[in-house]
Protein backbone atom coordinates (compact mmCIF):
# COMPACT_ATOMS: atom_id res chain seq x y z
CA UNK A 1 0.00 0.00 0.00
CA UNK A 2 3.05 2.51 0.64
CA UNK A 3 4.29 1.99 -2.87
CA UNK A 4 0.98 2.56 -4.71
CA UNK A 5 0.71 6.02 -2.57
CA UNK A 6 4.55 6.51 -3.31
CA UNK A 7 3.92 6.35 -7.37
CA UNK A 8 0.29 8.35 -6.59
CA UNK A 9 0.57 10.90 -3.66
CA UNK A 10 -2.86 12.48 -4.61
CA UNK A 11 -4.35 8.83 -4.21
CA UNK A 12 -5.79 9.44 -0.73
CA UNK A 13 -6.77 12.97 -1.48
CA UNK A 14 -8.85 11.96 -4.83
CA UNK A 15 -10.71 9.05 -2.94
CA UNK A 16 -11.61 11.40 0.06
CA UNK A 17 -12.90 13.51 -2.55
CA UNK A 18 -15.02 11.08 -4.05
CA UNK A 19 -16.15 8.01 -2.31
CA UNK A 20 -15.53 9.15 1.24
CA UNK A 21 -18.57 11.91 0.71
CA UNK A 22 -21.21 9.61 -0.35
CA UNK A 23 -20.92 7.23 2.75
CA UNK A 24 -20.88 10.29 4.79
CA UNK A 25 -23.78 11.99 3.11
CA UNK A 26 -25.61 8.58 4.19
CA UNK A 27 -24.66 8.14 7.77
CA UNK A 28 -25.83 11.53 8.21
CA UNK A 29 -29.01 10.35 6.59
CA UNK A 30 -29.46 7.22 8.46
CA UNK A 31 -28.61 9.35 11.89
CA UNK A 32 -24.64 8.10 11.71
CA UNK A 33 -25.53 5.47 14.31
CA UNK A 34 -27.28 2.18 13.08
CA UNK A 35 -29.31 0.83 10.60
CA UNK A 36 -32.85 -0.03 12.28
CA UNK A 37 -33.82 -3.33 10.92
CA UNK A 38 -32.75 -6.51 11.96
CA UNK A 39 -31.01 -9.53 9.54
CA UNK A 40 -28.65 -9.49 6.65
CA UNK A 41 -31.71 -9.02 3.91
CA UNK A 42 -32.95 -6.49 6.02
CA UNK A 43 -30.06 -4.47 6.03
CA UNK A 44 -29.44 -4.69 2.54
CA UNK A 45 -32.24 -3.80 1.60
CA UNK A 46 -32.67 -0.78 3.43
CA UNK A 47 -28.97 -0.02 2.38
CA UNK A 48 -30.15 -0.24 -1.02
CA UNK A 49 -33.17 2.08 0.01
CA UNK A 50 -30.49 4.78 0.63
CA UNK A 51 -28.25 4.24 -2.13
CA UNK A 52 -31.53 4.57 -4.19
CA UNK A 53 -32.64 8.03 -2.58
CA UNK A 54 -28.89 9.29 -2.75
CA UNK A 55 -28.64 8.39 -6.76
CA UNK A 56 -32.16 9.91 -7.24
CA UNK A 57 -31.43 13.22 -5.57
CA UNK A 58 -28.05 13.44 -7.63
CA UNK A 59 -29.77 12.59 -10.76
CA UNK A 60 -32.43 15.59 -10.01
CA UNK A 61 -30.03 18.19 -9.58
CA UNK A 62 -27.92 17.10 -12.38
CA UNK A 63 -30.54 16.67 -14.91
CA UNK A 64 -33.88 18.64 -13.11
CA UNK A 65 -36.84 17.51 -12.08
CA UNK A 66 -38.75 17.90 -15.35
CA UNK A 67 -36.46 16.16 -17.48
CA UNK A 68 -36.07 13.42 -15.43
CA UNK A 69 -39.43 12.43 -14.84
CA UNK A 70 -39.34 12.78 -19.22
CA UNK A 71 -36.92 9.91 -19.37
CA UNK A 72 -38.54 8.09 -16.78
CA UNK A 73 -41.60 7.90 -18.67
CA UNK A 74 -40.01 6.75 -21.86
């Protein structure tokens, strides 16, 4: 792991950047303490419930409201 950062010093800084704000955007979401149902299926799925609502709210400020629900429709 030192020699990958060694050839790529900005490695740490570009994954902060991108994947480190997601998962904190959604433990602020899910009230950064624990997920409230119970069992492996249960938890992924209400994981997946998140991801879902995160990738929806990106999608409507990148694209709008209006023109998303256009492509949805098609």
């Amino acid at each position: 792991m030192q020699g990958r950062l060694e050839k790529m010093p900005n490695a740490a800084r570009i994954r902060r950047q991108t994947a480190e704000h997601v998962f904190g955007t959604l433990k602020s979401w899910m009230g950064a303490s624990h997920f409230l149902m119970k069992s492996l299926p249960n938890v992924k799925t209400e994981m997946s419930l998140h991801v879902l609502a995160y990738n929806l709210k990106r999608a409507m400020q990148i694209f709008g409201v209006m023109p998303l629900m256009k492509i949805m429709r098609a």
